[in-house]
PDB file of N, CA and C in Angstrom:
ATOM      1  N   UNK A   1       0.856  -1.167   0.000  1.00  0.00           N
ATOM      2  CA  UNK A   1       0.000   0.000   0.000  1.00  0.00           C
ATOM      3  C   UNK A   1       0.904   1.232   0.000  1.00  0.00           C
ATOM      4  N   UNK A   2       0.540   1.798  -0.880  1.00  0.00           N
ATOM      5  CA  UNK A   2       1.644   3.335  -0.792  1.00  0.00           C
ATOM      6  C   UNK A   2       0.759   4.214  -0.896  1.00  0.00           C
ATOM      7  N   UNK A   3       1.739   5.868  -0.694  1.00  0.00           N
ATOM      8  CA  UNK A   3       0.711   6.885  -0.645  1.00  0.00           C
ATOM      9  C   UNK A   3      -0.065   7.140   0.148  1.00  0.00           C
ATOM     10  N   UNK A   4      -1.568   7.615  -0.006  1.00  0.00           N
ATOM     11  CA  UNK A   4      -2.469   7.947   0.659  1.00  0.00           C
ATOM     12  C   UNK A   4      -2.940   7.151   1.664  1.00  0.00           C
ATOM     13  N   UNK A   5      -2.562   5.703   1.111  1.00  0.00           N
ATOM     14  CA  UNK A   5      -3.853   4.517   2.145  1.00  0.00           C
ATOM     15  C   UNK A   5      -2.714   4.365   3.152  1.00  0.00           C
ATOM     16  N   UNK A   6      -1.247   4.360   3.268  1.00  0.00           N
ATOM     17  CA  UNK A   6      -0.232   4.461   3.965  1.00  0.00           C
ATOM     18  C   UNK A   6      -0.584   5.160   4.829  1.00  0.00           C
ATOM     19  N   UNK A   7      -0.676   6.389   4.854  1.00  0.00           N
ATOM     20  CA  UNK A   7      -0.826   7.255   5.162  1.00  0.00           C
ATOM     21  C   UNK A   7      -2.252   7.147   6.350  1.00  0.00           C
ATOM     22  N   UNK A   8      -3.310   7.057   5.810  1.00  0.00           N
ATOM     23  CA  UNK A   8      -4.208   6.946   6.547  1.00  0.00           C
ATOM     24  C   UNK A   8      -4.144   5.657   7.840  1.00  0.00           C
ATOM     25  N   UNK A   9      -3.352   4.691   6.917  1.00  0.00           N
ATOM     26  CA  UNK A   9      -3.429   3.596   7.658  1.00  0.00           C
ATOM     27  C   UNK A   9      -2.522   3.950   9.379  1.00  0.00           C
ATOM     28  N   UNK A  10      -1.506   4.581   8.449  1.00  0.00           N
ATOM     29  CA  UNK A  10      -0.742   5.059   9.769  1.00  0.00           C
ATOM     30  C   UNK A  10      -1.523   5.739  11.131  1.00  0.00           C
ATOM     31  N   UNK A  11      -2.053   6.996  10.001  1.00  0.00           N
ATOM     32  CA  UNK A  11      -2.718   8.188  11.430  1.00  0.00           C
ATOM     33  C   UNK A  11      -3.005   7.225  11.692  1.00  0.00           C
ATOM     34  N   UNK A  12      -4.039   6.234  11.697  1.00  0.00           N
ATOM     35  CA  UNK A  12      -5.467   5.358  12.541  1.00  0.00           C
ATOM     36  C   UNK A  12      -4.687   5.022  13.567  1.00  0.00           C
ATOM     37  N   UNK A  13      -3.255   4.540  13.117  1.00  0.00           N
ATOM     38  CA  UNK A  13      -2.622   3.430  14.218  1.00  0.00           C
ATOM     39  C   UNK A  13      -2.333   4.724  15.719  1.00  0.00           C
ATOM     40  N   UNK A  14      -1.796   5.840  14.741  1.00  0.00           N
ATOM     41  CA  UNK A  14      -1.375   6.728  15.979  1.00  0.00           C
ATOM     42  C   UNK A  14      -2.185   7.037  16.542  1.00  0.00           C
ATOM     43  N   UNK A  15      -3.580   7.281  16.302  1.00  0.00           N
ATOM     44  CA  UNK A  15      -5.010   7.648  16.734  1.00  0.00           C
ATOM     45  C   UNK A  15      -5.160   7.179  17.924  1.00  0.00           C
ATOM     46  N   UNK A  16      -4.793   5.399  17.255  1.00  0.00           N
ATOM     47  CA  UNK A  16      -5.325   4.373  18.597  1.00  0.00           C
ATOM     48  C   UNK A  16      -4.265   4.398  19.906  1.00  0.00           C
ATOM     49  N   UNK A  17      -2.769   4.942  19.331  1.00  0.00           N
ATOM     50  CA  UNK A  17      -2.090   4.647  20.425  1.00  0.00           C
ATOM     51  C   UNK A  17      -0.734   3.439  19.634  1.00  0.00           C
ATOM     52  N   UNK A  18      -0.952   3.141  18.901  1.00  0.00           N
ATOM     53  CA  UNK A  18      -0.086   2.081  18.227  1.00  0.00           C
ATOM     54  C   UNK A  18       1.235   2.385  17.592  1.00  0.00           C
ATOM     55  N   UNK A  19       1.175   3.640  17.501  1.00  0.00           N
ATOM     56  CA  UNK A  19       2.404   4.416  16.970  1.00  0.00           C
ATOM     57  C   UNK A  19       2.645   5.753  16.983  1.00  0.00           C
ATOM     58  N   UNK A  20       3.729   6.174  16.901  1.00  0.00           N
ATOM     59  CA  UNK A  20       4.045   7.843  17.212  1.00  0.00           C
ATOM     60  C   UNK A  20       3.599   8.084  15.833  1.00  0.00           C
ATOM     61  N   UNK A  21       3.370   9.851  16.204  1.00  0.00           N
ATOM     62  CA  UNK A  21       2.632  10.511  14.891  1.00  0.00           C
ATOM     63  C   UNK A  21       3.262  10.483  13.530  1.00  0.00           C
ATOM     64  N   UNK A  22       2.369  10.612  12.655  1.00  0.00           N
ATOM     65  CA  UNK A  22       2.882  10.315  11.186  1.00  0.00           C
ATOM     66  C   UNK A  22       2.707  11.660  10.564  1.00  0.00           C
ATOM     67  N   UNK A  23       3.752  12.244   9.700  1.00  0.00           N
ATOM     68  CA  UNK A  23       3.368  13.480   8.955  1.00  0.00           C
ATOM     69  C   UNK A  23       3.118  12.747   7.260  1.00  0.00           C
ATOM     70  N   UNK A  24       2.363  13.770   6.715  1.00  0.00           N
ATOM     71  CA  UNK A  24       2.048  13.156   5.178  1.00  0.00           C
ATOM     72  C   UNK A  24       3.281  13.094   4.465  1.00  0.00           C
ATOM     73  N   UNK A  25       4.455  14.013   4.825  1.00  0.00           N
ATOM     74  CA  UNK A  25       6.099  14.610   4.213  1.00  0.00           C
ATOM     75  C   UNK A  25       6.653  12.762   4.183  1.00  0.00           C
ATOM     76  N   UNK A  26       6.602  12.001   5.305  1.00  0.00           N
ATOM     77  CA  UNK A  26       7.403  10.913   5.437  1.00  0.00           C
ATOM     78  C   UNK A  26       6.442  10.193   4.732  1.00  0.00           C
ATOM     79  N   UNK A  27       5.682   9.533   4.581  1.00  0.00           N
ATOM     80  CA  UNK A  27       4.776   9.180   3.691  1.00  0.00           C
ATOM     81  C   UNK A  27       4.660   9.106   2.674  1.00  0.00           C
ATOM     82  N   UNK A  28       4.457  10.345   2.224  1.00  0.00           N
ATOM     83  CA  UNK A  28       4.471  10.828   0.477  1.00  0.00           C
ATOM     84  C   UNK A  28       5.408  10.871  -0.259  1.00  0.00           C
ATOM     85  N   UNK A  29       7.087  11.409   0.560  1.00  0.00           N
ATOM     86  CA  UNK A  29       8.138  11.310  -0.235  1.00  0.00           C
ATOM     87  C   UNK A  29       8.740  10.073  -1.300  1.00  0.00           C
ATOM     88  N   UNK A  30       8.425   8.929  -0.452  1.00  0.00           N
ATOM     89  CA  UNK A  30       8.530   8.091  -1.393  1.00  0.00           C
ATOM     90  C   UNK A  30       8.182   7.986  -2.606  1.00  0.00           C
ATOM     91  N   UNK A  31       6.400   8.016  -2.189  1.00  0.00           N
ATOM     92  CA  UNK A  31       5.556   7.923  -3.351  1.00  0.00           C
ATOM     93  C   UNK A  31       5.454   9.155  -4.424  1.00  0.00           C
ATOM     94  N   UNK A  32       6.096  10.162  -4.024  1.00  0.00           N
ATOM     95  CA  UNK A  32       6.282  11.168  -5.157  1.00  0.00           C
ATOM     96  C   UNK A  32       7.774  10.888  -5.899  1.00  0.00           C
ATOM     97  N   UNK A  33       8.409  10.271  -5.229  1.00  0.00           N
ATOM     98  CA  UNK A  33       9.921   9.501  -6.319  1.00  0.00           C
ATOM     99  C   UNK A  33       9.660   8.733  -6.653  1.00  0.00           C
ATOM    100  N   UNK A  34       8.857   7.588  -6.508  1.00  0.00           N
ATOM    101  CA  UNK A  34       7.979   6.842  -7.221  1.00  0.00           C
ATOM    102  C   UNK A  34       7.716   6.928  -8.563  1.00  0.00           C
ATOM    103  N   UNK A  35       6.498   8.097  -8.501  1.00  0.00           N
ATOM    104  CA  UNK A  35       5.484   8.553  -9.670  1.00  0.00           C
ATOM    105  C   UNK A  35       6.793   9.386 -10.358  1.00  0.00           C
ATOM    106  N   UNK A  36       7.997  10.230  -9.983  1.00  0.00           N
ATOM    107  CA  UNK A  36       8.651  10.935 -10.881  1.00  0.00           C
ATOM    108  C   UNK A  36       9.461  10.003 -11.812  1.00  0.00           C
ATOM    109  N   UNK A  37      10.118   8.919 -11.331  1.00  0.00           N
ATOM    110  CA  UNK A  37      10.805   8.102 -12.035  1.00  0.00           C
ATOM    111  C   UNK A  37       9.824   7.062 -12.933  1.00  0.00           C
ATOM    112  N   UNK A  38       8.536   6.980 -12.663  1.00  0.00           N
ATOM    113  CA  UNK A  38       7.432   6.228 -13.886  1.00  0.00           C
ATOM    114  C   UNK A  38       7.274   6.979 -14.466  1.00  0.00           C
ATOM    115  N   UNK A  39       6.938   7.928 -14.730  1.00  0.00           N
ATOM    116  CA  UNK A  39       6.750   9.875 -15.256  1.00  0.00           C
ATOM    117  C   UNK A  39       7.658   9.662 -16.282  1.00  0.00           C
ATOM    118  N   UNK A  40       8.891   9.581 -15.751  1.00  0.00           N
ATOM    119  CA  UNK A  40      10.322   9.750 -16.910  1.00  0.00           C
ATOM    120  C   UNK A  40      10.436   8.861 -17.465  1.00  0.00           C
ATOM    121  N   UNK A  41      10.523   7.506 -17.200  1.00  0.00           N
ATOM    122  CA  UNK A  41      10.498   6.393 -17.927  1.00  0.00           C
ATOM    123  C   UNK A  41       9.391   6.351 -19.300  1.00  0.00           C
ATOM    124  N   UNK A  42       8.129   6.556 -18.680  1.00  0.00           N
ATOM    125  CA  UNK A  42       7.159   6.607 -19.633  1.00  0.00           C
ATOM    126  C   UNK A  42       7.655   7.531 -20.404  1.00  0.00           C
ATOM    127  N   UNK A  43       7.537   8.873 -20.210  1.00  0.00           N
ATOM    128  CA  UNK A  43       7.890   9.884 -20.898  1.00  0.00           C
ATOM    129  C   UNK A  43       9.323   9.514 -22.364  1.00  0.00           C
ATOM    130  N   UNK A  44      10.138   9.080 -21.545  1.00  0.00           N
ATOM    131  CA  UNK A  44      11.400   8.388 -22.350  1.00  0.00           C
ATOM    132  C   UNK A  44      11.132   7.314 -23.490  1.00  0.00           C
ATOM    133  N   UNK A  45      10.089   6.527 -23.079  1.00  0.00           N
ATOM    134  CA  UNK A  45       9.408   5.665 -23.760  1.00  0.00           C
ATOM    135  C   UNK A  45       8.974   6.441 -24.888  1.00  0.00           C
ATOM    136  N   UNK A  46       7.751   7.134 -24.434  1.00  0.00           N
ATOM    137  CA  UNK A  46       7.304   7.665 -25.721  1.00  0.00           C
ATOM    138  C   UNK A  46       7.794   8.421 -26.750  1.00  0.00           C
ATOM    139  N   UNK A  47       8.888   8.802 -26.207  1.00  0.00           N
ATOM    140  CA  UNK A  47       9.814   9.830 -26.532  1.00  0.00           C
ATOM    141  C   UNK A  47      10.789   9.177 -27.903  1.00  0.00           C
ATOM    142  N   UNK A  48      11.122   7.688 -27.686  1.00  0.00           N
ATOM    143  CA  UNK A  48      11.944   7.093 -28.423  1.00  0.00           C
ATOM    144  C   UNK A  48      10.754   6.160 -29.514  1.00  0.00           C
ATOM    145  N   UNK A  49       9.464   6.189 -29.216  1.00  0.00           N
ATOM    146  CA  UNK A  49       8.602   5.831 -30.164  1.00  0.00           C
ATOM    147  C   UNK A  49       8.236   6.726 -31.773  1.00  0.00           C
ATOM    148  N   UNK A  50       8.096   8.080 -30.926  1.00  0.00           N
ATOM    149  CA  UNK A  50       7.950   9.247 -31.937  1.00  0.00           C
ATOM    150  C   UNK A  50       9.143   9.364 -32.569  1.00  0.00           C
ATOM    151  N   UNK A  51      10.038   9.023 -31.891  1.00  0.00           N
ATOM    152  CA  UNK A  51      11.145   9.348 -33.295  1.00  0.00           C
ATOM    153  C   UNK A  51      11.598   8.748 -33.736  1.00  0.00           C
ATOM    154  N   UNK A  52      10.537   7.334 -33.437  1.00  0.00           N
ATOM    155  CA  UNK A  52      11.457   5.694 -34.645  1.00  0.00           C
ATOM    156  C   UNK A  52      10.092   6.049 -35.394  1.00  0.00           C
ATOM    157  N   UNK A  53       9.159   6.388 -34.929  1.00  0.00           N
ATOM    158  CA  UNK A  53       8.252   6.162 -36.180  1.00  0.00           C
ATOM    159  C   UNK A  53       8.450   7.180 -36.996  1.00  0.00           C
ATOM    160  N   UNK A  54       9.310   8.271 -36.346  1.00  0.00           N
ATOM    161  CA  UNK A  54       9.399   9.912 -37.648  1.00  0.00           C
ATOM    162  C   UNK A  54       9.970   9.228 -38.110  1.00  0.00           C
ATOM    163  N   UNK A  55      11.295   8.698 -37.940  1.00  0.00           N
ATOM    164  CA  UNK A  55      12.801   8.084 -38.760  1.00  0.00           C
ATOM    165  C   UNK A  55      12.175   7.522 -39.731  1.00  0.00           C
ATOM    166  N   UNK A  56      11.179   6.261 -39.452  1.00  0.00           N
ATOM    167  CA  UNK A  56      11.078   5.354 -40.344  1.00  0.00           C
ATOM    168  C   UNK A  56       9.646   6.054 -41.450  1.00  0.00           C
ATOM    169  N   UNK A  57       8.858   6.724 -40.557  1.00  0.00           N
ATOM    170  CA  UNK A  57       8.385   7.414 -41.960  1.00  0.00           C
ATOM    171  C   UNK A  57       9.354   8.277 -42.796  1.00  0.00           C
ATOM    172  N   UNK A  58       9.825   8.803 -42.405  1.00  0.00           N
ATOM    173  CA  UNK A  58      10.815   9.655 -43.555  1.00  0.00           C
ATOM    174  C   UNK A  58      11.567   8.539 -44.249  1.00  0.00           C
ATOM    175  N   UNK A  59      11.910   7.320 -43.773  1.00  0.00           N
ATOM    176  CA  UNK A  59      12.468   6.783 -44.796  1.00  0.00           C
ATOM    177  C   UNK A  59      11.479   5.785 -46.034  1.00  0.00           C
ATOM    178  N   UNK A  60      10.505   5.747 -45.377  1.00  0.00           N
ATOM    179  CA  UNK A  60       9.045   5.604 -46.375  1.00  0.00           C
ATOM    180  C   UNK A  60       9.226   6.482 -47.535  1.00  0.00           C
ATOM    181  N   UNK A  61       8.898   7.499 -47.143  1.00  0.00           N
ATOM    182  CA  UNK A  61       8.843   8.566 -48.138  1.00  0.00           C
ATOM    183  C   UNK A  61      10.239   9.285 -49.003  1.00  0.00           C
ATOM    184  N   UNK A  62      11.295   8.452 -48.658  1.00  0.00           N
ATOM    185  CA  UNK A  62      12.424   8.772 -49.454  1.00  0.00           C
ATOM    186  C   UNK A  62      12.537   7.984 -50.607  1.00  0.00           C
ATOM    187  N   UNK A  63      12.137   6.455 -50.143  1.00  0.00           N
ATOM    188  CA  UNK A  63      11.594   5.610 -51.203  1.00  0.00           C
ATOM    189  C   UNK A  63      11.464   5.872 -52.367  1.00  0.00           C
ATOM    190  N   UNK A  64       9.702   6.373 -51.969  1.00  0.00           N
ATOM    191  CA  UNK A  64       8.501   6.476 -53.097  1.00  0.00           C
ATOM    192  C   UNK A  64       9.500   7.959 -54.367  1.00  0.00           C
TER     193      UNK A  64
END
C-alpha cells in the first residue's frame, strides 16, 4: 500500500495509540519519487517511439 492509504493507515494506528505521529512529508516522499521516475520512464518511452516512427516514416517517403 503506498501513498495515501499508507498514510491513513498510519494516522489510525497513531489515533489508537499504536504508533508515534505520522506526517504526510514521510509518507508521500517516497511515493512522489515513485510517480517521478514512472513519469520519466514513460515519458522516455514515448519519446523514443515518436522518433522511430518519424525516422522510419521519412524513410518511407524517401523511397517512393
Amino acid at each position: 500500500m503506498d501513498g495515501v492509504g499508507q498514510y491513513v493507515a498510519a494516522s489510525g494506528d497513531a489515533a489508537a495509540g499504536r504508533r508515534s505521529r505520522v506526517t504526510i512529508d514521510e509518507v508521500m516522499k517516497p511515493a512522489v519519487t515513485h510517480a517521478l521516475r514512472q513519469g520519466a520512464l514513460w515519458g522516455g518511452a514515448v519519446l523514443v517511439a515518436g522518433l522511430a516512427g518519424t525516422f522510419a516514416a521519412r524513410r518511407l517517403r524517401v523511397r517512393e
